[in-house]
C-alpha atoms as a PDB file:
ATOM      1  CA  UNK A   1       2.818  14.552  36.353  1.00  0.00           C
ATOM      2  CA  UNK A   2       1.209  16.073  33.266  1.00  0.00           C
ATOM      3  CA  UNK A   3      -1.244  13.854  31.282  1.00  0.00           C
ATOM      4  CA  UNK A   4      -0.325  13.426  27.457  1.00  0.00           C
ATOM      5  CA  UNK A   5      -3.162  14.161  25.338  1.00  0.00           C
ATOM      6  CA  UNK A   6      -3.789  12.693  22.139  1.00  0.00           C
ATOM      7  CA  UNK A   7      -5.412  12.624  18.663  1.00  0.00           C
ATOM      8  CA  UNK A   8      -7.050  10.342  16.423  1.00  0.00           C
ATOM      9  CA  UNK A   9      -6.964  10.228  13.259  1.00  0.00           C
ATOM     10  CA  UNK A  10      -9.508   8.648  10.567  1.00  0.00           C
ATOM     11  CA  UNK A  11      -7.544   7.457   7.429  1.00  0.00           C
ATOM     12  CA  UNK A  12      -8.357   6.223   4.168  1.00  0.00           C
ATOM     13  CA  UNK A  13      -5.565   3.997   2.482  1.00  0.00           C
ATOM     14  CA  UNK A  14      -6.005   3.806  -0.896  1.00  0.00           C
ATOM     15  CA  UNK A  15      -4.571   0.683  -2.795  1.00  0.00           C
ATOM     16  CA  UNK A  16      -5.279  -1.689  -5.125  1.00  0.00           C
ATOM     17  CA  UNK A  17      -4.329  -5.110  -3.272  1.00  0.00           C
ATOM     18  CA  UNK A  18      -5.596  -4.745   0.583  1.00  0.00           C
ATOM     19  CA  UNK A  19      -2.502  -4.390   2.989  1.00  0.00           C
ATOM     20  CA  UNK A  20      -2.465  -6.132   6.303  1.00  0.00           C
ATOM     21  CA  UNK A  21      -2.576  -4.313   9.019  1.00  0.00           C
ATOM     22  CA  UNK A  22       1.144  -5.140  10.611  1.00  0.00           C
ATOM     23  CA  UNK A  23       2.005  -4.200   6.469  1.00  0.00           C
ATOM     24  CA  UNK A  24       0.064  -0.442   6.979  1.00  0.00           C
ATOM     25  CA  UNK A  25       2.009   0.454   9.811  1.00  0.00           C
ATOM     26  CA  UNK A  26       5.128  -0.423   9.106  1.00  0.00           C
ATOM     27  CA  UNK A  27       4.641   1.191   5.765  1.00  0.00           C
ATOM     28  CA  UNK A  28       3.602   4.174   8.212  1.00  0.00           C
ATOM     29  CA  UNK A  29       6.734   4.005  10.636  1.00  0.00           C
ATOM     30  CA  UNK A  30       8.828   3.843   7.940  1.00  0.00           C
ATOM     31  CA  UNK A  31       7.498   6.965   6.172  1.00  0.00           C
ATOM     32  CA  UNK A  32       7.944   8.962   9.845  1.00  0.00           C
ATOM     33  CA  UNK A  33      11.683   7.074  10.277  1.00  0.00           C
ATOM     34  CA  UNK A  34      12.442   8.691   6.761  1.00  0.00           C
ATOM     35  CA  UNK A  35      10.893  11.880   6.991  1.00  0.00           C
ATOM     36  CA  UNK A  36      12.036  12.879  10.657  1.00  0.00           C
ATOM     37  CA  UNK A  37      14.732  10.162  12.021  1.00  0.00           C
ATOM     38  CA  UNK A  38      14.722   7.578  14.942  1.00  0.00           C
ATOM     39  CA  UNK A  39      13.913  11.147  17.441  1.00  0.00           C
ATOM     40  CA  UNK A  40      10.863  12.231  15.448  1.00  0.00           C
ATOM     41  CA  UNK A  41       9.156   8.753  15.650  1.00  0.00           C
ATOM     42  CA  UNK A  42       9.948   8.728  19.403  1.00  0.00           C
ATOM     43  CA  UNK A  43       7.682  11.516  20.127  1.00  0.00           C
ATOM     44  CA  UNK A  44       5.125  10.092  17.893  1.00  0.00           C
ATOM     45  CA  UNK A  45       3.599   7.503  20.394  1.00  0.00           C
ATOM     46  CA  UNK A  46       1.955   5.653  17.409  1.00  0.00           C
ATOM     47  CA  UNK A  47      -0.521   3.221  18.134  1.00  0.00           C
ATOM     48  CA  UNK A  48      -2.756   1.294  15.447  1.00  0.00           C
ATOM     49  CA  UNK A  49      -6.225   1.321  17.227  1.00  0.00           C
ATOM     50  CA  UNK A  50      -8.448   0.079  14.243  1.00  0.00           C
ATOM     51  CA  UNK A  51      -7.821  -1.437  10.956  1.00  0.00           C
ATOM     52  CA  UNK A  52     -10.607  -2.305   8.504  1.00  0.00           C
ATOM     53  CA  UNK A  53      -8.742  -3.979   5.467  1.00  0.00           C
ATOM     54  CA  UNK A  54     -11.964  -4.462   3.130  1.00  0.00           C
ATOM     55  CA  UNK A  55     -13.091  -0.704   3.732  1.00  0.00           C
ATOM     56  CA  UNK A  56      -9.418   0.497   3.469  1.00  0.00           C
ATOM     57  CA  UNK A  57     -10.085   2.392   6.638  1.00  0.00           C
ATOM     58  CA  UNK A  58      -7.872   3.025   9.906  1.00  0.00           C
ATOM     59  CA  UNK A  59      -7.764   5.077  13.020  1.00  0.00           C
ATOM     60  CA  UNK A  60      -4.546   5.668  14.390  1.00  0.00           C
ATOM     61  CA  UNK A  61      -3.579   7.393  17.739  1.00  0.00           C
ATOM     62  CA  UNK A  62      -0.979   9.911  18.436  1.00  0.00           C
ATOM     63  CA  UNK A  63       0.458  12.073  20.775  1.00  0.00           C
ATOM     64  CA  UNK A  64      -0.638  16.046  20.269  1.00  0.00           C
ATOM     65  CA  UNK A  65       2.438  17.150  19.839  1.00  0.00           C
ATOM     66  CA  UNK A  66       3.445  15.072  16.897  1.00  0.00           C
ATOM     67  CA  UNK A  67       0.542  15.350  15.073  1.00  0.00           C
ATOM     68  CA  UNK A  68       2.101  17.579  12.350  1.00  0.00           C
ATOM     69  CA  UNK A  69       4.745  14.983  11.966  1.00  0.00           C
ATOM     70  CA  UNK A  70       2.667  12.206  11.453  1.00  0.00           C
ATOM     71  CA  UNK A  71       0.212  14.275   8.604  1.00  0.00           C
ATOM     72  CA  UNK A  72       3.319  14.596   6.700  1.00  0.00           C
ATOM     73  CA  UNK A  73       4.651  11.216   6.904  1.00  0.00           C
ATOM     74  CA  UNK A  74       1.126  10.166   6.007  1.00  0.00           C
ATOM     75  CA  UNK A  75       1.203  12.248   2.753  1.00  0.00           C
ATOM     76  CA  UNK A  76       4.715  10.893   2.271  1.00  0.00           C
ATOM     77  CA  UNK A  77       3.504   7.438   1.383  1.00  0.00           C
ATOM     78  CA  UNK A  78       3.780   6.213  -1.613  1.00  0.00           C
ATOM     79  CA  UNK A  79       3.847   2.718  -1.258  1.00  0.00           C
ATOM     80  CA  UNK A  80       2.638  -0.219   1.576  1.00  0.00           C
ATOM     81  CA  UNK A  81       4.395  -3.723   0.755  1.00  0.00           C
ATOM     82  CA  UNK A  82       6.235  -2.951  -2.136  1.00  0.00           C
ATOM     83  CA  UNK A  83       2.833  -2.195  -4.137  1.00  0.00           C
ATOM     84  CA  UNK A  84       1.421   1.492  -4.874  1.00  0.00           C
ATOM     85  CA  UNK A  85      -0.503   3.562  -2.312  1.00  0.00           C
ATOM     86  CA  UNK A  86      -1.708   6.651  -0.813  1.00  0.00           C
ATOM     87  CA  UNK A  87      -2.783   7.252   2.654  1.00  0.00           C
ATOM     88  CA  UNK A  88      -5.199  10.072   3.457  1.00  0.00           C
ATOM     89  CA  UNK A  89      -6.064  12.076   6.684  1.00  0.00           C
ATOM     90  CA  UNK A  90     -10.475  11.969   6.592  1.00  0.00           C
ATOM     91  CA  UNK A  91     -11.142  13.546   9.473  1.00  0.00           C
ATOM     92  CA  UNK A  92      -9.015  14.313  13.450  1.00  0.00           C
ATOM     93  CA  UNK A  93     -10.663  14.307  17.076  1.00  0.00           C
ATOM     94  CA  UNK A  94      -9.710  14.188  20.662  1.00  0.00           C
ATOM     95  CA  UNK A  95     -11.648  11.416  21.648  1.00  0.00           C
ATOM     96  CA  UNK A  96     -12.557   7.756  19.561  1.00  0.00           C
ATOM     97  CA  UNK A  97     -16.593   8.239  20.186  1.00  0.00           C
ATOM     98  CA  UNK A  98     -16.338  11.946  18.538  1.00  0.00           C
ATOM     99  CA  UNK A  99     -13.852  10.393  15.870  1.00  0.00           C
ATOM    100  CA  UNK A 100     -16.644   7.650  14.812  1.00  0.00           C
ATOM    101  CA  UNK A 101     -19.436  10.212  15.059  1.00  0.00           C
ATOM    102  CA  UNK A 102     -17.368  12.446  12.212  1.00  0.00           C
ATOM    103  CA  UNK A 103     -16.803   9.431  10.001  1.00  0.00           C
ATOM    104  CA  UNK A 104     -20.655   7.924  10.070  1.00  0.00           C
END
């Protein structure tokens, strides 16, 4: 059995009114859902690993091979919770430790 590797992404959300996290990520699964279908977020294995609200800040895991498809639906987002937003990609890494050292 082959072990899955995955990525981690840094990302900034910027908004005027702080989302919640469960708001961020649906805002996020919504974006893949429109962009790629019900398939495309299967191969995603999204996970929400850390969300700071008050420094609009998130890491988010993902499997390697979807790592295109969630960049895009990242850029795709234009709104979380009905209010205006943008998310943007800061920095990727293999590992969490590696992914905090980049972002300090």
């Amino acid at each position: 059995m082959r072990r899955i590797k995955r990525r981690y992404l840094a990302v900034e959300v910027e908004c005027k009114q702080l989302p919640a996290d469960r708001e961020f990520i649906d805002a996020v699964w919504a974006s893949i859902t429109k962009l790629y279908g019900e398939v495309g977020a299967s191969l995603t294995g999204l996970t929400l690993i850390d969300y700071d609200a008050e420094r609009k800040f998130a890491v988010v895991r993902v499997s390697l091979v979807a790592l295109d498809i969630l960049k895009a639906s990242l850029a795709a987002i234009t709104s979380i919770a009905g209010k205006e937003a943008a998310v943007h990609v800061l920095t990727v890494s293999g590992t969490i430790k590696a992914l905090h050292n980049k972002t300090e």
